[in-house]
Protein backbone atom coordinates (compact mmCIF):
# COMPACT_ATOMS: atom_id res chain seq x y z
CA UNK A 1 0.00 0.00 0.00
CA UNK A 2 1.35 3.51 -0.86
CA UNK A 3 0.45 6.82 0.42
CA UNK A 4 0.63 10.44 0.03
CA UNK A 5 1.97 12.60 2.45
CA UNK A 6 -0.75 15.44 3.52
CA UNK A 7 0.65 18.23 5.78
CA UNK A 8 -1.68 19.81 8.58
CA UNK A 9 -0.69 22.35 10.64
CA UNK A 10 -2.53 22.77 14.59
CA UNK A 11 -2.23 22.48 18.42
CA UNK A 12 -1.62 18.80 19.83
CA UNK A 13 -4.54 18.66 22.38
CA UNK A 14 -5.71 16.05 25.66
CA UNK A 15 -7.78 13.23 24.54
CA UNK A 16 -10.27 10.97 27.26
CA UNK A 17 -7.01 8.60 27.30
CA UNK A 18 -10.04 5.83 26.21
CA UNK A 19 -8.61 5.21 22.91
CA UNK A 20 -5.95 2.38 23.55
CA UNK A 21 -8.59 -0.16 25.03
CA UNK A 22 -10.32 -0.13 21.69
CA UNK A 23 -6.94 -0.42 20.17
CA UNK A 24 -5.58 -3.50 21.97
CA UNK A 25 -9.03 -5.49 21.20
CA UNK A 26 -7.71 -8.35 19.00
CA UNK A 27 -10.53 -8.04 16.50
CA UNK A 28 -9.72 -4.34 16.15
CA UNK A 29 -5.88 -5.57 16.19
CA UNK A 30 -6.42 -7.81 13.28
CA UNK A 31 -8.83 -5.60 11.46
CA UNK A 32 -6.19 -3.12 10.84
CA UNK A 33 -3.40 -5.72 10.33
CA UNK A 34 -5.44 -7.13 7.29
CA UNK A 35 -6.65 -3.72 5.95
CA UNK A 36 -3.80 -1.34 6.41
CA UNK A 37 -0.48 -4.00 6.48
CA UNK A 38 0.38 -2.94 10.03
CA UNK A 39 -0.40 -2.88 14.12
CA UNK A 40 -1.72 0.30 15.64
CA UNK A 41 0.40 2.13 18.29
CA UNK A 42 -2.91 1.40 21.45
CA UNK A 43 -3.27 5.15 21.53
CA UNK A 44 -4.23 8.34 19.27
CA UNK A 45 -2.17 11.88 18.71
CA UNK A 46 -5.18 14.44 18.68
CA UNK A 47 -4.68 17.42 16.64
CA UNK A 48 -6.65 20.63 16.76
CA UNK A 49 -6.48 21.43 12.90
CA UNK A 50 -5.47 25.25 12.36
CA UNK A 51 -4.85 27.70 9.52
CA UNK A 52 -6.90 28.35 6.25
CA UNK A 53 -5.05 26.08 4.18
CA UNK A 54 -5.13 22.79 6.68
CA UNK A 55 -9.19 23.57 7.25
CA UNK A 56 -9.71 23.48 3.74
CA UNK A 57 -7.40 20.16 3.36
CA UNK A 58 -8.91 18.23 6.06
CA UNK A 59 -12.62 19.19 4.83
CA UNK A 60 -11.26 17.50 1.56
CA UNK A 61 -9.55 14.91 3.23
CA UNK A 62 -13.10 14.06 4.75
CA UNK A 63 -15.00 13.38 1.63
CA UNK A 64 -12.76 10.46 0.92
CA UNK A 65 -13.57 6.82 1.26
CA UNK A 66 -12.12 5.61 4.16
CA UNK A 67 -11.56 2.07 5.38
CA UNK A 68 -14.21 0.20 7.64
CA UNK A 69 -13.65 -1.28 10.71
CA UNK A 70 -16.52 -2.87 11.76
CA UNK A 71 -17.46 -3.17 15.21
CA UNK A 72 -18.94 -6.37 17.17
CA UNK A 73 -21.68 -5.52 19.59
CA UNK A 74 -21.08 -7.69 21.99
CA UNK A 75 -17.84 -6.04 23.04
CA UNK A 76 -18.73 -2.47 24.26
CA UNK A 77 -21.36 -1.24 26.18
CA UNK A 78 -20.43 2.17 25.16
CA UNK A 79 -22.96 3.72 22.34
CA UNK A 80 -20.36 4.39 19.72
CA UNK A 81 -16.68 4.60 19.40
CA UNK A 82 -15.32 6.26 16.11
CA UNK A 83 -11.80 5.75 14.84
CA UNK A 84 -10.03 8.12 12.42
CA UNK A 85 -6.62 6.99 10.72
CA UNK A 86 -5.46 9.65 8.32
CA UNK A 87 -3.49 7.44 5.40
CA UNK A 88 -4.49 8.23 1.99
CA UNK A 89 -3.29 6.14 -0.83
């Protein structure tokens, strides 16, 4: 798999520090493994997008297909967990 480098330009902010117990489920694990070619660090860098130019790139960046990970029901009681991985091909 190839990818383009994209450039955005913000403030690294605090996350809920939830994000590596989805990450270390093995069906998550092996999701991305078969999908993407490689592990996920159990965490997430959270990035308050700034500047013109990177708002107008990310709202592009947005309308692009992304990759499913599908979630099994019978793991989380929580109503919804969304995962964002910015690689584009």
């Amino acid at each position: 798999m190839i990818f383009n480098r994209i450039v955005f330009f913000g403030r690294a902010v605090k996350g809920l520090k939830e994000s590596n117990l989805f990450m270390e489920v093995p069906w998550v694990k092996e999701q991305f493994v078969s999908k993407l070619g490689f592990t996920p660090y159990p965490g997430t860098f959270n990035l308050r997008i700034e500047g013109g130019g990177s708002l107008m790139r990310w709202q592009e960046e947005k309308k692009r297909e992304g990759i499913e990970i599908r979630l099994q029901k019978t793991v989380f009681a929580a109503p919804a967990v969304a995962v964002l991985i910015l690689l584009i091909k």
